[in-house]
Protein backbone atom coordinates (compact mmCIF):
# COMPACT_ATOMS: atom_id res chain seq x y z
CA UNK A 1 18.61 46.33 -254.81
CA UNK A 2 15.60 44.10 -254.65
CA UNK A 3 14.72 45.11 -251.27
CA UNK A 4 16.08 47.74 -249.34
CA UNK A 5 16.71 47.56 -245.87
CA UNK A 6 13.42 49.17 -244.42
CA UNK A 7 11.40 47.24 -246.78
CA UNK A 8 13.32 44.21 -245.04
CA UNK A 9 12.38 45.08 -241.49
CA UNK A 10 9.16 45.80 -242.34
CA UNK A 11 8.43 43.19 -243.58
CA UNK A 12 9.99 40.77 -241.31
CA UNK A 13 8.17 42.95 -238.58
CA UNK A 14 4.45 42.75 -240.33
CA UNK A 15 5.21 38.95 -240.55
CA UNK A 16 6.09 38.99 -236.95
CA UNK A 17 3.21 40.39 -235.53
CA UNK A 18 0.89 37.97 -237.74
CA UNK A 19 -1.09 34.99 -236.22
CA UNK A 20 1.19 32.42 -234.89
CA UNK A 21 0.74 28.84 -236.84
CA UNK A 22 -0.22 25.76 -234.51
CA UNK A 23 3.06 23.69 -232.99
CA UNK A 24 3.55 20.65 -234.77
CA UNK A 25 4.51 17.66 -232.39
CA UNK A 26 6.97 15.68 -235.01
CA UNK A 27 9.31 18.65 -235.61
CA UNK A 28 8.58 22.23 -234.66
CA UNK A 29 7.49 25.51 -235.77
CA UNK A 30 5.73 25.90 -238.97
CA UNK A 31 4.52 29.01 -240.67
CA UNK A 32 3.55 30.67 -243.79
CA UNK A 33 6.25 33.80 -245.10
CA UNK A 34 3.89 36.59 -244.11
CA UNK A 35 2.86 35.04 -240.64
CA UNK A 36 6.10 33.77 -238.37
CA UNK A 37 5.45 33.37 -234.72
CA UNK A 38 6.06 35.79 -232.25
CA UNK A 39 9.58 36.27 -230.25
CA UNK A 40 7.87 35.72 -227.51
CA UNK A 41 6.44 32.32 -228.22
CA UNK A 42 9.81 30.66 -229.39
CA UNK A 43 11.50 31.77 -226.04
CA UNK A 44 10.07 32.39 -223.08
CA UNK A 45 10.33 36.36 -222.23
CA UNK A 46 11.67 37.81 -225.18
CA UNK A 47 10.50 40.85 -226.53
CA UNK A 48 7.35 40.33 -229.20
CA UNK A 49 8.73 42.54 -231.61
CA UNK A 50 12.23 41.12 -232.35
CA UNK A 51 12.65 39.50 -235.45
CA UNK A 52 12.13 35.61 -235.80
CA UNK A 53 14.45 33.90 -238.82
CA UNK A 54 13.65 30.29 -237.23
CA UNK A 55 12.50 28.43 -234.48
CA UNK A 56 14.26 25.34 -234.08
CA UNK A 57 17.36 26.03 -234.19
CA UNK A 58 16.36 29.44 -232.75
CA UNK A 59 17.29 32.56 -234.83
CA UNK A 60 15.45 35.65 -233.36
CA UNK A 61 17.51 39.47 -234.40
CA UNK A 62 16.50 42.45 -232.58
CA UNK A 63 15.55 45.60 -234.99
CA UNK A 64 18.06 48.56 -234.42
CA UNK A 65 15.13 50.79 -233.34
CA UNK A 66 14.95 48.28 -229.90
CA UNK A 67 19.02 47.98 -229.99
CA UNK A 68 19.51 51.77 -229.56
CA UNK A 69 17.22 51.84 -226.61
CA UNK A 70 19.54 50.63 -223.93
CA UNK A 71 23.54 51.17 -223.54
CA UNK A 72 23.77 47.68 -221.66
CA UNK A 73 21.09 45.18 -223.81
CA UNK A 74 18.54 43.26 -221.64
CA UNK A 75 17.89 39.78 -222.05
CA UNK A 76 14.86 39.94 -223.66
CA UNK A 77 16.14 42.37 -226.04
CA UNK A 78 19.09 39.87 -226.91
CA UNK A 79 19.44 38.30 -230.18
CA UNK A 80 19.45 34.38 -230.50
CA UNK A 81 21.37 32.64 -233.38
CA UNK A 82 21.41 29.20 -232.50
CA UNK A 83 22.89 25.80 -234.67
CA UNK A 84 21.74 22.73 -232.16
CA UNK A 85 18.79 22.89 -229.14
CA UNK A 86 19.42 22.15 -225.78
CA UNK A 87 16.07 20.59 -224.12
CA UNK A 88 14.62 22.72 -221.86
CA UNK A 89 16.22 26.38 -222.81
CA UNK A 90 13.95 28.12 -224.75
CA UNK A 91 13.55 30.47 -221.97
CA UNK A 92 15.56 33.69 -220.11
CA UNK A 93 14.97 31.54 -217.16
CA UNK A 94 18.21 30.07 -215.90
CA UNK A 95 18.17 26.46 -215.97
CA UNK A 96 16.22 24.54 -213.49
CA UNK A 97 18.78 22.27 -211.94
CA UNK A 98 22.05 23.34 -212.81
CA UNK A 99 23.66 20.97 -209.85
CA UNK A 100 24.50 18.42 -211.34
CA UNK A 101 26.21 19.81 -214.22
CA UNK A 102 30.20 19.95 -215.01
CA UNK A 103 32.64 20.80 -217.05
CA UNK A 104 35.66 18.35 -218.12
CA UNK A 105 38.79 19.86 -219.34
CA UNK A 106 41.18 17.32 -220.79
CA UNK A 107 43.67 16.72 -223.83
CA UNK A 108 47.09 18.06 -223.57
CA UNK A 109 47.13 18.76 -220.24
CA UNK A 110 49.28 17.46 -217.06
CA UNK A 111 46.02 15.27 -216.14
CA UNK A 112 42.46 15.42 -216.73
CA UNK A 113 40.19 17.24 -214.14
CA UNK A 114 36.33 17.66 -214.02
CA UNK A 115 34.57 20.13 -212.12
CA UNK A 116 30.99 21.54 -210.75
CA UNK A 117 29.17 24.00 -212.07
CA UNK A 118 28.05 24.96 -208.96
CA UNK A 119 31.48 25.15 -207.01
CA UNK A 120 32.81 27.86 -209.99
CA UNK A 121 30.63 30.57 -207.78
CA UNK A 122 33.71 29.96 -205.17
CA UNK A 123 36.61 30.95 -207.58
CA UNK A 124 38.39 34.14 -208.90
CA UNK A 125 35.42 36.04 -210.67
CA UNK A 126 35.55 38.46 -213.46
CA UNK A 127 33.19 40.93 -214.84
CA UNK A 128 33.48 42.27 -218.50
CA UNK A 129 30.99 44.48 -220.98
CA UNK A 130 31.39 43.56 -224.13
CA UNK A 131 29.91 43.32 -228.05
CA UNK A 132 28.44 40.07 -228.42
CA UNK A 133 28.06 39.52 -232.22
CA UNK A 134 26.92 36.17 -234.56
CA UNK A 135 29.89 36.32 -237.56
CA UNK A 136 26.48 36.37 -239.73
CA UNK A 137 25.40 39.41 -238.74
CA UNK A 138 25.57 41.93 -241.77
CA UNK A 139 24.92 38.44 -244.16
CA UNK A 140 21.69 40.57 -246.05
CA UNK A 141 24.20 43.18 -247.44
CA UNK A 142 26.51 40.26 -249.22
CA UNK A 143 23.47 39.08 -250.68
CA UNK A 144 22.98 42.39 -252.30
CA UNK A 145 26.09 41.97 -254.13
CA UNK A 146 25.36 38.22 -254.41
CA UNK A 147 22.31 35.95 -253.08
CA UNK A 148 23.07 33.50 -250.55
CA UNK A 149 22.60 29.88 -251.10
CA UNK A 150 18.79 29.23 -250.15
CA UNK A 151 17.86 28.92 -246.62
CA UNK A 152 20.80 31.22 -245.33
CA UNK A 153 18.98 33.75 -243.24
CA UNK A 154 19.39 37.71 -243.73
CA UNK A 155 20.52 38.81 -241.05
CA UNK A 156 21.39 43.09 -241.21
CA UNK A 157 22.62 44.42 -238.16
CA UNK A 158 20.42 43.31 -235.51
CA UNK A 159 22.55 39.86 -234.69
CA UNK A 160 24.03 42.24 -232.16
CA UNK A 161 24.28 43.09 -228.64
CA UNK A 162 26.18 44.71 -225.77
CA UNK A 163 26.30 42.81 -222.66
CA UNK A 164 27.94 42.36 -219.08
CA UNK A 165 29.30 38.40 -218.60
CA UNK A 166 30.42 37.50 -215.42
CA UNK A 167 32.36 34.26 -214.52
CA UNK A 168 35.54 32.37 -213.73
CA UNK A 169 38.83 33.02 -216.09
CA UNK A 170 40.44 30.07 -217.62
CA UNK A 171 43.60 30.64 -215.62
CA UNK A 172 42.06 30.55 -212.81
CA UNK A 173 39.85 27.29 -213.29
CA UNK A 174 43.47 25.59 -214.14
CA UNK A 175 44.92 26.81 -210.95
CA UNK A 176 42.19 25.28 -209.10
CA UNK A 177 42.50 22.09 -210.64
CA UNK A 178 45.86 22.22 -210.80
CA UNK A 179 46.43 21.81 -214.46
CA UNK A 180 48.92 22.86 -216.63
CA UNK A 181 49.12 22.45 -220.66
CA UNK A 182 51.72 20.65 -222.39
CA UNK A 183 54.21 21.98 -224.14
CA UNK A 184 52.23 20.95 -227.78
CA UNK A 185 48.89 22.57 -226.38
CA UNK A 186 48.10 25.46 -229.14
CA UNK A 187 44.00 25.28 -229.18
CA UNK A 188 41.51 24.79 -226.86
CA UNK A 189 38.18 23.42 -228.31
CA UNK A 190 34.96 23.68 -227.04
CA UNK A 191 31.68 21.80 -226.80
CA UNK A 192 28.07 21.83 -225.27
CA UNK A 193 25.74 19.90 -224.06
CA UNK A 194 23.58 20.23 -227.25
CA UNK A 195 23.40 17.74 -230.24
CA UNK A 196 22.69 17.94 -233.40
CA UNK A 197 19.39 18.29 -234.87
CA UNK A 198 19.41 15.63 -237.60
CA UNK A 199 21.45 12.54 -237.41
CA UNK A 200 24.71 12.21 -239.70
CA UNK A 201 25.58 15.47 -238.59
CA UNK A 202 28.90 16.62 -236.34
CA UNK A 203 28.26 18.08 -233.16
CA UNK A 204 29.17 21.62 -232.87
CA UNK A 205 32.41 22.82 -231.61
CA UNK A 206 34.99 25.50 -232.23
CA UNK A 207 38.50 25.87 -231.50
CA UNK A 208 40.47 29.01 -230.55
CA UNK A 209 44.08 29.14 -229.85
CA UNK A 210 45.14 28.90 -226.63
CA UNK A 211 47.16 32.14 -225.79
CA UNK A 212 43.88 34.27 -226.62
CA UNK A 213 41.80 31.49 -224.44
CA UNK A 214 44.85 32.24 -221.39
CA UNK A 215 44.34 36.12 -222.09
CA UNK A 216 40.73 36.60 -222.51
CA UNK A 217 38.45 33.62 -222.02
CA UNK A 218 36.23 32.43 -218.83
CA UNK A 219 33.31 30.13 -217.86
CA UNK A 220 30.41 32.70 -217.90
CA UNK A 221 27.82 32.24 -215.18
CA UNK A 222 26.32 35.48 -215.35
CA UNK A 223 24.55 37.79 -217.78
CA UNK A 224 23.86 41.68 -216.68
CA UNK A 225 24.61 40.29 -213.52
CA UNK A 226 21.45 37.89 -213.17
CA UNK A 227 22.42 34.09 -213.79
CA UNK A 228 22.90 33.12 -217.26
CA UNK A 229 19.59 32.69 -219.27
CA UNK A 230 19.39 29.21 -220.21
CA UNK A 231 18.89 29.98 -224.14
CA UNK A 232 21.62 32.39 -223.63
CA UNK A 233 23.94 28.96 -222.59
CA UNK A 234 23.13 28.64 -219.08
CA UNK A 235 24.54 27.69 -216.42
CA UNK A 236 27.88 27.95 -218.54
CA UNK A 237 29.01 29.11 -221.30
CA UNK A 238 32.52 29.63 -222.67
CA UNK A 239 33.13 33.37 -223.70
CA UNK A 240 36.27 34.96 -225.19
CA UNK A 241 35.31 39.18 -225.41
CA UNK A 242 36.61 40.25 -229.12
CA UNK A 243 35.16 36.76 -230.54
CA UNK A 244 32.73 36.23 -232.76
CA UNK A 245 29.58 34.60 -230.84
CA UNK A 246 30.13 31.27 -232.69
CA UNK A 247 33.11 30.43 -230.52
CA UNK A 248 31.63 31.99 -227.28
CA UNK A 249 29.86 28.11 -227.34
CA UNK A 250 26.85 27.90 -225.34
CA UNK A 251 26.02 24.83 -222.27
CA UNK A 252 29.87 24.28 -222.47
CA UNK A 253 30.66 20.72 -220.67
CA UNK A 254 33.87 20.12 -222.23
CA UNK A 255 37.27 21.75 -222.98
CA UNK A 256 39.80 20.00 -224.47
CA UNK A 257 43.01 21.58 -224.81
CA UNK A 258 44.77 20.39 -228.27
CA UNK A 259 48.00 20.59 -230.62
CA UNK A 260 46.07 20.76 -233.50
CA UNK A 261 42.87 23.27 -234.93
CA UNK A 262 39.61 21.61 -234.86
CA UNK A 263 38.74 19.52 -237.88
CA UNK A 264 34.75 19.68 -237.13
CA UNK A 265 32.39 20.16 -240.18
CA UNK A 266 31.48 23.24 -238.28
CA UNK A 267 34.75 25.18 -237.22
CA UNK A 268 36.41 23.95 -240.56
CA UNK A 269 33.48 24.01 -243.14
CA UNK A 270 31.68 26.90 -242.23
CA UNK A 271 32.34 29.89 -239.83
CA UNK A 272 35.32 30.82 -242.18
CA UNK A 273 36.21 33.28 -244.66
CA UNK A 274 38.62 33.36 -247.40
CA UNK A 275 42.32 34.45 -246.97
CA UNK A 276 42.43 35.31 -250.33
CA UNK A 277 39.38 37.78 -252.11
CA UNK A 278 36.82 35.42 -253.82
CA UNK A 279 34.81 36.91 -256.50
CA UNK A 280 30.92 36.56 -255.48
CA UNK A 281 29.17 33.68 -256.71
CA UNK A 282 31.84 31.65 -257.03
CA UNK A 283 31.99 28.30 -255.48
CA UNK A 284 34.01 27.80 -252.63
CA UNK A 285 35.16 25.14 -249.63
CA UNK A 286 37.01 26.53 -247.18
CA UNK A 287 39.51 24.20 -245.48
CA UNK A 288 41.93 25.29 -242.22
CA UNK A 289 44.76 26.36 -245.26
CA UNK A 290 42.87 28.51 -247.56
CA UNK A 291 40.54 30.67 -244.91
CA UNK A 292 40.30 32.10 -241.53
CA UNK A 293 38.16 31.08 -239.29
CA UNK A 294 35.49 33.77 -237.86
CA UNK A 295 37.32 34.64 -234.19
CA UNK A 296 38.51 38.13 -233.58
CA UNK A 297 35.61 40.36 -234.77
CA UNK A 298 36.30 43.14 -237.36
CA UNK A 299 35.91 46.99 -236.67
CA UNK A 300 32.71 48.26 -237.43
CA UNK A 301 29.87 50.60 -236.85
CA UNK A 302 26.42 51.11 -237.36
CA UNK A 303 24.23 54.18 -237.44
CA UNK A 304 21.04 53.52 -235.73
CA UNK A 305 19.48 57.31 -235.50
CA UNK A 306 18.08 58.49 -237.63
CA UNK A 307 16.82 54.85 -239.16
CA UNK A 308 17.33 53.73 -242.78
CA UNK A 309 14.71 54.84 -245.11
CA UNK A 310 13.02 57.17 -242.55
CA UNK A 311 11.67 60.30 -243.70
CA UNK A 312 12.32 63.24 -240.90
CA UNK A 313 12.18 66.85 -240.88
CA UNK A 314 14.61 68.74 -242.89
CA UNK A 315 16.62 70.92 -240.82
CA UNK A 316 19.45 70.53 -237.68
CA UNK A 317 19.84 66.28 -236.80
CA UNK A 318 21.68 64.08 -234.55
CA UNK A 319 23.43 61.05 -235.99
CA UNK A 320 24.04 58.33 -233.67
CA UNK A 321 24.93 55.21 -233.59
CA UNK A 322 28.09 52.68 -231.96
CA UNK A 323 31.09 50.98 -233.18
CA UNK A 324 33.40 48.20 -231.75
CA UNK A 325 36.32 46.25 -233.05
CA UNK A 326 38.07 43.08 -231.10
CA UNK A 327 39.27 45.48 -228.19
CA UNK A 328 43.38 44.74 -229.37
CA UNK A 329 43.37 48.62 -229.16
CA UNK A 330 41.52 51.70 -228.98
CA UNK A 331 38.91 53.07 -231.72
CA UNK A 332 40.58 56.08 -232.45
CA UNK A 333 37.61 57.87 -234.41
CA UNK A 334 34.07 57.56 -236.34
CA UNK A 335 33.76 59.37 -239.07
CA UNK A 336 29.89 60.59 -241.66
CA UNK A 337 30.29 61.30 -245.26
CA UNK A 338 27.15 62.84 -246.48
CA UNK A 339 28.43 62.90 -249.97
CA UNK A 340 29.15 59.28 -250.97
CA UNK A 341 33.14 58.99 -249.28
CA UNK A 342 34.57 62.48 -250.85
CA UNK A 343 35.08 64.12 -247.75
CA UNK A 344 34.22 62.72 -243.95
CA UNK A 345 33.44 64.58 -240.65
CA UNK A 346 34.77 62.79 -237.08
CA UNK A 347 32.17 62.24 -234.45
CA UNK A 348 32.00 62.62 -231.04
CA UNK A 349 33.47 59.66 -229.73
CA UNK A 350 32.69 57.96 -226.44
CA UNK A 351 35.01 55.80 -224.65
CA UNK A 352 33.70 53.19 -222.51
CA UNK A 353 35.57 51.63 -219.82
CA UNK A 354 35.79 48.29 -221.09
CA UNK A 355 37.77 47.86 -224.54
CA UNK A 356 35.68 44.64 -226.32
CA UNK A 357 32.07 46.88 -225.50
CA UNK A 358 30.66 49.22 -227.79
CA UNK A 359 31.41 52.99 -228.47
CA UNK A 360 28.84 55.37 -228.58
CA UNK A 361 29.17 58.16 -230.92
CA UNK A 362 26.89 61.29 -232.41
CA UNK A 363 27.11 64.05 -234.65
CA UNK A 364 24.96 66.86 -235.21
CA UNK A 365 24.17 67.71 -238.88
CA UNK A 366 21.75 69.79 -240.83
CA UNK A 367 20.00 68.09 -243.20
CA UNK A 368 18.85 69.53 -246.49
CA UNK A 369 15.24 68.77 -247.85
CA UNK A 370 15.41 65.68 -250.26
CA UNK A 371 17.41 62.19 -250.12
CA UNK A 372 20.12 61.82 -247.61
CA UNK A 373 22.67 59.64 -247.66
CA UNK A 374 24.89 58.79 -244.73
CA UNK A 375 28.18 56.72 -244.28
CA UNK A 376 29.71 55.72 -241.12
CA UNK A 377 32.84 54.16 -240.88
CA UNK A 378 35.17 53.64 -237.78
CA UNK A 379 39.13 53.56 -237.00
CA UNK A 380 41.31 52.27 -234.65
CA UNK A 381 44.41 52.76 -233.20
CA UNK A 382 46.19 50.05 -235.72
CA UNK A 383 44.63 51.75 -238.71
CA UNK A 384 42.09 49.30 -239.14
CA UNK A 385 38.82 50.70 -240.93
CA UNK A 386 35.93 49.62 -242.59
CA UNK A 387 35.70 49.06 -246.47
CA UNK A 388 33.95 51.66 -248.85
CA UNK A 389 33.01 48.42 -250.90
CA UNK A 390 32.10 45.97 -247.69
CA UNK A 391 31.85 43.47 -250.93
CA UNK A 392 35.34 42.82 -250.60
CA UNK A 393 34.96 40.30 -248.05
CA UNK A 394 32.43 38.04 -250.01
CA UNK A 395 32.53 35.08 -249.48
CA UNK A 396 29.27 32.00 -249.44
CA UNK A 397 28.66 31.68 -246.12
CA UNK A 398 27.99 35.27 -245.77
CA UNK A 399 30.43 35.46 -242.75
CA UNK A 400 32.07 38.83 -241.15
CA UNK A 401 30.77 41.62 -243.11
CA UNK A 402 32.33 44.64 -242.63
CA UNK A 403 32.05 47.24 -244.86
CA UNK A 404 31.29 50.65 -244.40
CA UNK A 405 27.59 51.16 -242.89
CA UNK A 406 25.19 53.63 -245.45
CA UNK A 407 22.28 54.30 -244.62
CA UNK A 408 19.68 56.41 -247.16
CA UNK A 409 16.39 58.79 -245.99
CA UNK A 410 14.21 61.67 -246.93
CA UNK A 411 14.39 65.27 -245.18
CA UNK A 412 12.06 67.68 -245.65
């Protein structure tokens, strides 16, 4: 490995806490490698010590040693992957004048309807915790096996977060507007306000299929319980719990209920992973036929105490750390190796009400003087597990990783 994972973080973090660079009027941020600007000065209230990737679009990831502090993750805590700007969000305010702003829904539908932001306070509301993840997240361990094409940003486990949304489900918004798909209706695909930064470029949007969308997804207008921070997608944003957080698309003004997948640059072109294993390195395209595209989230856990390449007293420890899947059933069990996957020893498991949010677990272990190594991996009730070799799932884009988490210290 070129650089390990606290070398990484400590890095980014040094760089983080350097002086920030002047703004520059044509185009954005600038900033040498050892000096990006603070969290804090790309959005409005966010916590100076996350991680900053970019600045416009806005790619902030929150260290593990902030993550672990809080079972439901504040705002300013939150992690920001963003692919197109909205003007006037790079705050955790909510948006100024949300009034005026709707949502369309249209496509293969009975009729087309529009309606008001503000008048979705009125309807059938729905509360849900849940694992909010970018499909990125876990990208700096495929490029261990393989680098990443340049510019694609490392992101370990930090792209993460565990949240409360709070808004109107997608049944119920039809009911109101009384509107009923077609018979050919198999996607609904969404899109924000947002454009694209450069022209020549599609707009973002993403498709998910519409018996998951009936099932699972609703207009979010809340976040914790506060109104939805605008660079979190206030005053709307579509969420489906279990989804990767590219779908869950942010200032959502339009729904448009479809026969077919989207063909987007985005939801076919990227945010997709291979059906088939592709050996790293090699070149790729992924089209709707050869690769899946990044929407139920794949089981996985992460140990977050004690910290990758730590050094801690030798003697009685307690592992900790959470794992999630897409909340289609139960995780049945975490489970340590300390010697490299010959044996494994199940955790204490906590269940949290909600299925789609994250599961604490711990483990108390004593730890012998000298390097440690630690493996986590989690099960479910469908037998789904995490890799030994996470490099399985290679693929360009860096998309999904899921492999077993291992971690390495020093004791003594």
């Amino acid at each position: 490995m070129s650089m390990n994972e606290m070398d990484r973080r400590t890095a980014l973090q040094a760089a983080a806490a350097g002086t920030l660079l002047p703004w520059l009027p044509m185009g954005g941020w600038a900033w040498t490698a050892a000096a990006p600007p603070r969290a804090d000065a790309v959005v409005a209230g966010k916590d100076p010590r996350l991680i900053v990737h970019g600045a416009e679009p806005v790619e902030i990831e929150t260290p593990l040693e902030l993550l672990r502090t809080h079972r439901l993750t504040p705002p300013e805590l939150m992690f920001v992957r963003n692919n197109q700007q909205l003007e006037d969000t790079l705050t955790l305010a909510p948006p100024r004048d949300p009034g005026a702003w709707t949502v369309a829904l249209s496509g293969e539908l009975n009729q087309k309807a529009e309606v008001r932001v503000a008048d979705l306070a009125k309807l059938e509301q729905v509360e849900v915790e849940m694992v909010l993840q970018c499909s990125g997240n876990g990208r700096y361990f495929f490029n261990q096996i393989h680098p990443s094409k340049p510019g694609d940003k490392l992101w370990a486990c930090g792209a993460l977060a565990n949240v409360r949304f709070g808004g109107v489900p997608l049944p119920a918004l039809l009911k109101h507007l009384n509107l009923k798909p077609t018979a050919a209706a198999r996607f609904v695909t969404a899109l924000g306000k947002d454009r694209p930064l450069k022209d020549g470029i599609d707009d973002f949007e993403h498709s998910v299929p519409l018996d998951d969308a009936l099932a699972r997804s609703f207009i979010a207008l809340r976040l914790n319980g506060a109104p939805l921070p605008a660079i979190h997608g206030g005053p709307a944003r579509i969420v489906t719990p279990g989804y990767y957080g590219t779908v869950n698309v942010k200032w959502v003004d339009r729904l448009v209920f479809a026969a077919e997948e989207s063909t987007n640059y985005h939801h076919e072109r990227r945010y997709r992973t291979p059906k088939e294993p592709v050996k790293p390195g090699t070149e790729w395209v992924s089209t709707l036929e050869n690769s899946d595209a990044n929407w139920r989230m794949r089981i996985r856990s992460v140990i977050w105490n004690p910290l990758a390449d730590t050094k801690v007293a030798a003697g009685r420890h307690k592992i900790q750390g959470v794992a999630w899947n897409d909340g289609a059933c139960a995780i049945d069990a975490v489970e340590l190796s300390f010697d490299q996957g010959k044996t494994w020893k199940r955790t204490q498991l906590e269940r949290p009400q909600s299925p789609f949010a994250w599961h604490p677990w711990q483990y108390e272990a004593d730890l012998a003087a000298g390097t440690v190594e630690i493996w986590a991996r989690a099960i479910d009730a469908l037998g789904r597990s995490q890799p030994l070799d996470g490099g399985i799932g290679w693929n360009p884009g860096g998309y999904a990783w899921a492999g077993v988490h291992k971690i390495r210290l020093t004791a003594g």
